[in-house]
PDB file of N, CA and C in Angstrom:
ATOM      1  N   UNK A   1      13.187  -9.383  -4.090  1.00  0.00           N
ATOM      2  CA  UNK A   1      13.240  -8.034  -3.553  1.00  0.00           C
ATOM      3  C   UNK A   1      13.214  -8.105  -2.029  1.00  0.00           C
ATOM      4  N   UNK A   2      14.073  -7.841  -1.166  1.00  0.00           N
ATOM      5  CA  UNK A   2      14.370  -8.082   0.122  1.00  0.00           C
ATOM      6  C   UNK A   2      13.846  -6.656   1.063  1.00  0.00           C
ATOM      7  N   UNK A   3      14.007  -5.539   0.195  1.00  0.00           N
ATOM      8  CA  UNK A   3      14.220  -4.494   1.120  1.00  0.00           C
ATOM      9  C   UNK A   3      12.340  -3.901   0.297  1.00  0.00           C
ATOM     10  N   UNK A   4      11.938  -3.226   0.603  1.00  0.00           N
ATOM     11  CA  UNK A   4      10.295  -2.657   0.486  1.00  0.00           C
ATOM     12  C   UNK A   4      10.945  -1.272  -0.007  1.00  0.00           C
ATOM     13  N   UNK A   5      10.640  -1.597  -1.399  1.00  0.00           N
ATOM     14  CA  UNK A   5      10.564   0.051  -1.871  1.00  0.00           C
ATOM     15  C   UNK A   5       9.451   0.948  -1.398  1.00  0.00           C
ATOM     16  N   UNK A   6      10.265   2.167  -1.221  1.00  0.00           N
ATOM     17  CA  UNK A   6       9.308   3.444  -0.626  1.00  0.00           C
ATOM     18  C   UNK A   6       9.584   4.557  -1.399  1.00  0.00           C
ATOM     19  N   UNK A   7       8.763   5.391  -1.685  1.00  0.00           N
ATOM     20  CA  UNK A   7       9.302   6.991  -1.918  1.00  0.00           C
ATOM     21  C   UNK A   7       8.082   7.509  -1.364  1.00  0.00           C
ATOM     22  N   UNK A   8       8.009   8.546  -0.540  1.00  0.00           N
ATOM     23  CA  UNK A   8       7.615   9.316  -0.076  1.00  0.00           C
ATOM     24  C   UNK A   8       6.905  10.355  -1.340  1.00  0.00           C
ATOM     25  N   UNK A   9       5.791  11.476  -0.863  1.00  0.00           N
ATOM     26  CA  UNK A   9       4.857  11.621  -1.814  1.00  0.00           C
ATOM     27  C   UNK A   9       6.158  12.763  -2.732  1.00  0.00           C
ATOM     28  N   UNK A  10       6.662  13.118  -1.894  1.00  0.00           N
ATOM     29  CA  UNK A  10       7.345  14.382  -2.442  1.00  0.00           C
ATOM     30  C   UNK A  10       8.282  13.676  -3.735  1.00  0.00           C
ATOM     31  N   UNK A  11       8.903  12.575  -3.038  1.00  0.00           N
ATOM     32  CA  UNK A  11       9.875  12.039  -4.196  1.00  0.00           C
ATOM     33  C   UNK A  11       8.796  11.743  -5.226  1.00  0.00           C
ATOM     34  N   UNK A  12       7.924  10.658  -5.324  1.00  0.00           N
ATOM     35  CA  UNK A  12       7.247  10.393  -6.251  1.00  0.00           C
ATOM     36  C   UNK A  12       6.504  11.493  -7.416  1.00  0.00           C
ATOM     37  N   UNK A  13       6.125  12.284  -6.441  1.00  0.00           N
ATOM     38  CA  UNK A  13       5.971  13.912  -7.835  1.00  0.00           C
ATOM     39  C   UNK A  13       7.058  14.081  -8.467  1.00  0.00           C
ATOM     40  N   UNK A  14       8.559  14.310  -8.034  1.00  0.00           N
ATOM     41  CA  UNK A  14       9.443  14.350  -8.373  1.00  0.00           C
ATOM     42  C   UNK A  14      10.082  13.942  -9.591  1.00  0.00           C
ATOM     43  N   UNK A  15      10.059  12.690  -9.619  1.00  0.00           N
ATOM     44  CA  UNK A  15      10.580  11.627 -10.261  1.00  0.00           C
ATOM     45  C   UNK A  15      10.124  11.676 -11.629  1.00  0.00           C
ATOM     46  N   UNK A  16      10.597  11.109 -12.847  1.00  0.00           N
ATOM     47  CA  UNK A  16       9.927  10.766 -13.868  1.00  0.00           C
ATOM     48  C   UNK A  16       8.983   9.706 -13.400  1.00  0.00           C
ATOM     49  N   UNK A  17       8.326   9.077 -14.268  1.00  0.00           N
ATOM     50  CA  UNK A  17       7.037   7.828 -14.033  1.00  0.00           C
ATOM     51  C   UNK A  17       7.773   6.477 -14.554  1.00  0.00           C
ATOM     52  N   UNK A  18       8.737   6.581 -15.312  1.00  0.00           N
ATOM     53  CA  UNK A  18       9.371   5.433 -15.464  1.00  0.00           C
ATOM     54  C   UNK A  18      10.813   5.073 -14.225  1.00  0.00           C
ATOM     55  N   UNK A  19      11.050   5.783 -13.599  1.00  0.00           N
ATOM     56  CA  UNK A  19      11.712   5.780 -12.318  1.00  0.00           C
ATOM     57  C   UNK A  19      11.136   5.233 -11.856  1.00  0.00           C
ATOM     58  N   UNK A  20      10.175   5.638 -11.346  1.00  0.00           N
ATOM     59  CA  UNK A  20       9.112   5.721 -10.261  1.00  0.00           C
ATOM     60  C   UNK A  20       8.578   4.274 -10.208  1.00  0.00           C
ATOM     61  N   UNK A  21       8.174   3.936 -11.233  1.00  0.00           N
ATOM     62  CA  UNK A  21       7.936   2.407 -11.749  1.00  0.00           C
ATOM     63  C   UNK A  21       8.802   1.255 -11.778  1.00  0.00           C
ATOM     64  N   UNK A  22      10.152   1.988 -11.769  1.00  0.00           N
ATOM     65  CA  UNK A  22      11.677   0.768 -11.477  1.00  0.00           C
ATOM     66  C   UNK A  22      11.333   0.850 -10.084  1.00  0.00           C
ATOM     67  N   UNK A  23      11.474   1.916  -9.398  1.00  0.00           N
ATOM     68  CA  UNK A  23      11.881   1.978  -7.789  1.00  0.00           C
ATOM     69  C   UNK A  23      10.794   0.925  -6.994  1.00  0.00           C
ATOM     70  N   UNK A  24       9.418   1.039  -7.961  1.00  0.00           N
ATOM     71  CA  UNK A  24       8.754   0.098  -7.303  1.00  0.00           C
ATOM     72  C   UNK A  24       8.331  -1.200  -8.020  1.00  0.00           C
ATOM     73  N   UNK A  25       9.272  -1.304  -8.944  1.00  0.00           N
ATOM     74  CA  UNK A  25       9.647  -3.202  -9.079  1.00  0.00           C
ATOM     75  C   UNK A  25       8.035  -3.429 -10.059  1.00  0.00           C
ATOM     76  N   UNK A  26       7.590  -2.089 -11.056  1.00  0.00           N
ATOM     77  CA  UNK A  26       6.613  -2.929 -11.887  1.00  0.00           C
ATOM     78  C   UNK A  26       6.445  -1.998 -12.886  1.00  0.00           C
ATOM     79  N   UNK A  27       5.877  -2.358 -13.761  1.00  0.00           N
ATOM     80  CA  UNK A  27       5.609  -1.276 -15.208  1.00  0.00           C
ATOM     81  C   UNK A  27       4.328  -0.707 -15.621  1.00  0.00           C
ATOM     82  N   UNK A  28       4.298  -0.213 -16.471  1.00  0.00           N
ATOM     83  CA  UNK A  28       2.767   0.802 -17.036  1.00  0.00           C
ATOM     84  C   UNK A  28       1.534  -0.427 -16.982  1.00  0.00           C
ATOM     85  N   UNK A  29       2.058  -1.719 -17.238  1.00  0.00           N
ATOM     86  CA  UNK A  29       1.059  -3.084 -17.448  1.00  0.00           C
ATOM     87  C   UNK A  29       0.768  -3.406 -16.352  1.00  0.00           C
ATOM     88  N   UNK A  30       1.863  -2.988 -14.835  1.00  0.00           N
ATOM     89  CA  UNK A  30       0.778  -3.540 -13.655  1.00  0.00           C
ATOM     90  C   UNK A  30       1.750  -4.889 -13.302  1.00  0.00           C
ATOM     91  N   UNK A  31       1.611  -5.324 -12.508  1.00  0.00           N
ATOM     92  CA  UNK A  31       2.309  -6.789 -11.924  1.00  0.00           C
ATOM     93  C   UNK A  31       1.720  -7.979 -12.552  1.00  0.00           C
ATOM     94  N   UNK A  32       2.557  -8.422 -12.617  1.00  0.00           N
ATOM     95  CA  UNK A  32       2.088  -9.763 -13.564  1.00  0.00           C
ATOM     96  C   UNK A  32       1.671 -10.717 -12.351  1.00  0.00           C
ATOM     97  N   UNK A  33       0.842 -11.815 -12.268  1.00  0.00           N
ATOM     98  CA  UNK A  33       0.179 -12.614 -12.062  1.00  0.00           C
ATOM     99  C   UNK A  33       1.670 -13.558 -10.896  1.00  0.00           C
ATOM    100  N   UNK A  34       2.163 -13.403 -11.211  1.00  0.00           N
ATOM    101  CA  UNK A  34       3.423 -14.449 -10.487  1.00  0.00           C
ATOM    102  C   UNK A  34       3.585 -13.573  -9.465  1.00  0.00           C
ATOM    103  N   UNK A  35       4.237 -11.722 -10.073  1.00  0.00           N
ATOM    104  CA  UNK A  35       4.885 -10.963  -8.800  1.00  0.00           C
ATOM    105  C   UNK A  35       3.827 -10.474  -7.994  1.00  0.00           C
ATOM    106  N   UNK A  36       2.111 -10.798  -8.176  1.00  0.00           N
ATOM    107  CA  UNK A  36       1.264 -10.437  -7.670  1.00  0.00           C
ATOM    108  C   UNK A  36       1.347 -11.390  -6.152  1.00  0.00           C
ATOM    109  N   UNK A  37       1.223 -12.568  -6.655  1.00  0.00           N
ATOM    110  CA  UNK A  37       0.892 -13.553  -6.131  1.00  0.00           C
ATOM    111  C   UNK A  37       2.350 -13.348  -5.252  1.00  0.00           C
ATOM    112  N   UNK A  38       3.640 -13.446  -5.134  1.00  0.00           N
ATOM    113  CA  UNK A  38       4.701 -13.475  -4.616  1.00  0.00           C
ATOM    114  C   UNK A  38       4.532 -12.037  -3.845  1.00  0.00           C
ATOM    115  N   UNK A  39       4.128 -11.093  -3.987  1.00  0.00           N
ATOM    116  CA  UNK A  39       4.478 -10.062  -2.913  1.00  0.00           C
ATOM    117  C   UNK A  39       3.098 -10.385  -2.234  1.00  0.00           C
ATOM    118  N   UNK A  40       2.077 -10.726  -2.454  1.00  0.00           N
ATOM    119  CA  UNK A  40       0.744 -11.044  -1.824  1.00  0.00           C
ATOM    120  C   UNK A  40       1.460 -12.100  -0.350  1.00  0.00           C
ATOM    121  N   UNK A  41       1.947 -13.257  -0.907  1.00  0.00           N
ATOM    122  CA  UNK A  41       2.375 -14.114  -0.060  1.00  0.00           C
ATOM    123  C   UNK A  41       3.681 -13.511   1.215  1.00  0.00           C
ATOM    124  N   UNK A  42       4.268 -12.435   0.467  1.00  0.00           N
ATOM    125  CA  UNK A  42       5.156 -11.915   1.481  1.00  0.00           C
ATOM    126  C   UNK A  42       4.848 -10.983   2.323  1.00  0.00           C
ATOM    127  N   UNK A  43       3.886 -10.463   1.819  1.00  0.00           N
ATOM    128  CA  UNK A  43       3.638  -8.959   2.948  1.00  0.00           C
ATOM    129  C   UNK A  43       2.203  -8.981   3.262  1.00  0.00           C
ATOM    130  N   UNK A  44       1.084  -9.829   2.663  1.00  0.00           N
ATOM    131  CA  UNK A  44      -0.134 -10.230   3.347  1.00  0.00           C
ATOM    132  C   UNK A  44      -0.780  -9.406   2.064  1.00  0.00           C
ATOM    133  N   UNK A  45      -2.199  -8.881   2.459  1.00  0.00           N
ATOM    134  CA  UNK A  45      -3.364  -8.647   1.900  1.00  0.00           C
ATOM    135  C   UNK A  45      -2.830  -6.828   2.102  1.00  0.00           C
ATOM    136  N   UNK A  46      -3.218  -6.110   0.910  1.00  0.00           N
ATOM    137  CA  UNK A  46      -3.502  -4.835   1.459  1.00  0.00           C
ATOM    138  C   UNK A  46      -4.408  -4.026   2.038  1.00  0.00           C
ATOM    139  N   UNK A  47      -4.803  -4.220   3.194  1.00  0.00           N
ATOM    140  CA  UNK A  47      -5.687  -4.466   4.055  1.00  0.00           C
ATOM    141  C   UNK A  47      -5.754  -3.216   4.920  1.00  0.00           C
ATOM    142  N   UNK A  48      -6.432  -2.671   5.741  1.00  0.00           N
ATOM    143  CA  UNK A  48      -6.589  -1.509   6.848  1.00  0.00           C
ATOM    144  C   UNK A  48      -7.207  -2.208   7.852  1.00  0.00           C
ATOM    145  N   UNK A  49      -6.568  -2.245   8.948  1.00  0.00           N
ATOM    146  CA  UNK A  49      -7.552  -2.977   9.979  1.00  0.00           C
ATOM    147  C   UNK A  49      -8.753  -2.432  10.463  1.00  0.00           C
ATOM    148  N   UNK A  50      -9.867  -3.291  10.400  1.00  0.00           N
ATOM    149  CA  UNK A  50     -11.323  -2.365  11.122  1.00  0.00           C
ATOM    150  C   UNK A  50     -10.761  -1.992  12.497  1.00  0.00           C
ATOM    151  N   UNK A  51     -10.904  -1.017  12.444  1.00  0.00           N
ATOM    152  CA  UNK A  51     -11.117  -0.143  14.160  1.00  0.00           C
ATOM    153  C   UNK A  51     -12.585  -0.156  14.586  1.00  0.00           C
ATOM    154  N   UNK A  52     -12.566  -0.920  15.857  1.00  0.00           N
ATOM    155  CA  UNK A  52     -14.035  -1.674  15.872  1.00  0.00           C
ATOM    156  C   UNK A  52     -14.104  -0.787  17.559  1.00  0.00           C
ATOM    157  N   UNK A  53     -15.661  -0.100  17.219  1.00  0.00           N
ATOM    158  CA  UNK A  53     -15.546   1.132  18.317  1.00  0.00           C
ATOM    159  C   UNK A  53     -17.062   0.312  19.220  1.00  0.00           C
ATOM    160  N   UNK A  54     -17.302   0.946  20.325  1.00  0.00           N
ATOM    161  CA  UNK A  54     -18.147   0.614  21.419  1.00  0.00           C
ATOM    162  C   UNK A  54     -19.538   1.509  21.039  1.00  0.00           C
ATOM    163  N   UNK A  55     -20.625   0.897  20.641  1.00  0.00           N
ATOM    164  CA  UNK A  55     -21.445   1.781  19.964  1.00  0.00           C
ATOM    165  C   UNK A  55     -22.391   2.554  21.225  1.00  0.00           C
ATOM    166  N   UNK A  56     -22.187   2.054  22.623  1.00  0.00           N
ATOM    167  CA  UNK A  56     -22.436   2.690  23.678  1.00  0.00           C
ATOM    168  C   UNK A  56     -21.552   3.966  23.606  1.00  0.00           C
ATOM    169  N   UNK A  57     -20.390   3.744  23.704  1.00  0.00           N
ATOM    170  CA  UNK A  57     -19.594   4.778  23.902  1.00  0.00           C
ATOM    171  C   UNK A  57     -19.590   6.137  22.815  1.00  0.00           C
ATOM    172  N   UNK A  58     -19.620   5.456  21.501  1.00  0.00           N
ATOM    173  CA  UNK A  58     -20.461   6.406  20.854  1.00  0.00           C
ATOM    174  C   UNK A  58     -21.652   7.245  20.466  1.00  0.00           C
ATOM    175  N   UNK A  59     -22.620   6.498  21.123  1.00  0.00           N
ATOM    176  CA  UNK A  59     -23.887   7.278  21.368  1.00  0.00           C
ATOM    177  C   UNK A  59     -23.687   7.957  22.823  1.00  0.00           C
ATOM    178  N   UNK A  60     -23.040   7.932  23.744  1.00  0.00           N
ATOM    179  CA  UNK A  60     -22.671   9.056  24.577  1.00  0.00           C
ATOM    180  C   UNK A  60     -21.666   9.962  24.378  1.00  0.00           C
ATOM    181  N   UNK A  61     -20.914   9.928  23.435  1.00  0.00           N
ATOM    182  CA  UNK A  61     -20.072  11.037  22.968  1.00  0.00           C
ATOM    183  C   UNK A  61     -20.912  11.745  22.275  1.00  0.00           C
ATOM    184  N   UNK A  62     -21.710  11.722  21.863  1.00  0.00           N
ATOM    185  CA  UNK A  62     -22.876  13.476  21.413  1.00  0.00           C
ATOM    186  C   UNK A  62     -23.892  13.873  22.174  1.00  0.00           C
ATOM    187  N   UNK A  63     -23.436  13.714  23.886  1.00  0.00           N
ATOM    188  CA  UNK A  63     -23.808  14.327  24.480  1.00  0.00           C
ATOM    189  C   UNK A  63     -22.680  15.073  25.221  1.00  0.00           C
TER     190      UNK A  63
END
């Protein structure tokens, strides 16, 4: 899979659930153990980066 399936929230209401499930390359069972491991290795961890704040700076913002 080269290109990153997307649908946006609107399409995804849209859609049947078995669409929805082609467009994103897996079924009602979930990714199997291989395509886990293979999109893990291609696009990293699904992760949120910590936003790491100044705890000075925040104890003077409530004043």
């Amino acid at each position: 899979m080269n290109s990153k399936p997307y649908l946006s929230d609107d399409e995804s209401k849209q859609l049947p659930t078995d669409q929805v499930l082609e467009v994103l390359g897996t079924t009602r069972e979930g990714l199997s153990s291989h395509e886990a491991a293979r999109r893990l290795a291609e696009t990293g961890p699904n992760a949120l980066e910590e936003k790491k704040s100044n705890p000075l700076l925040k104890f003077l913002g409530y004043f």
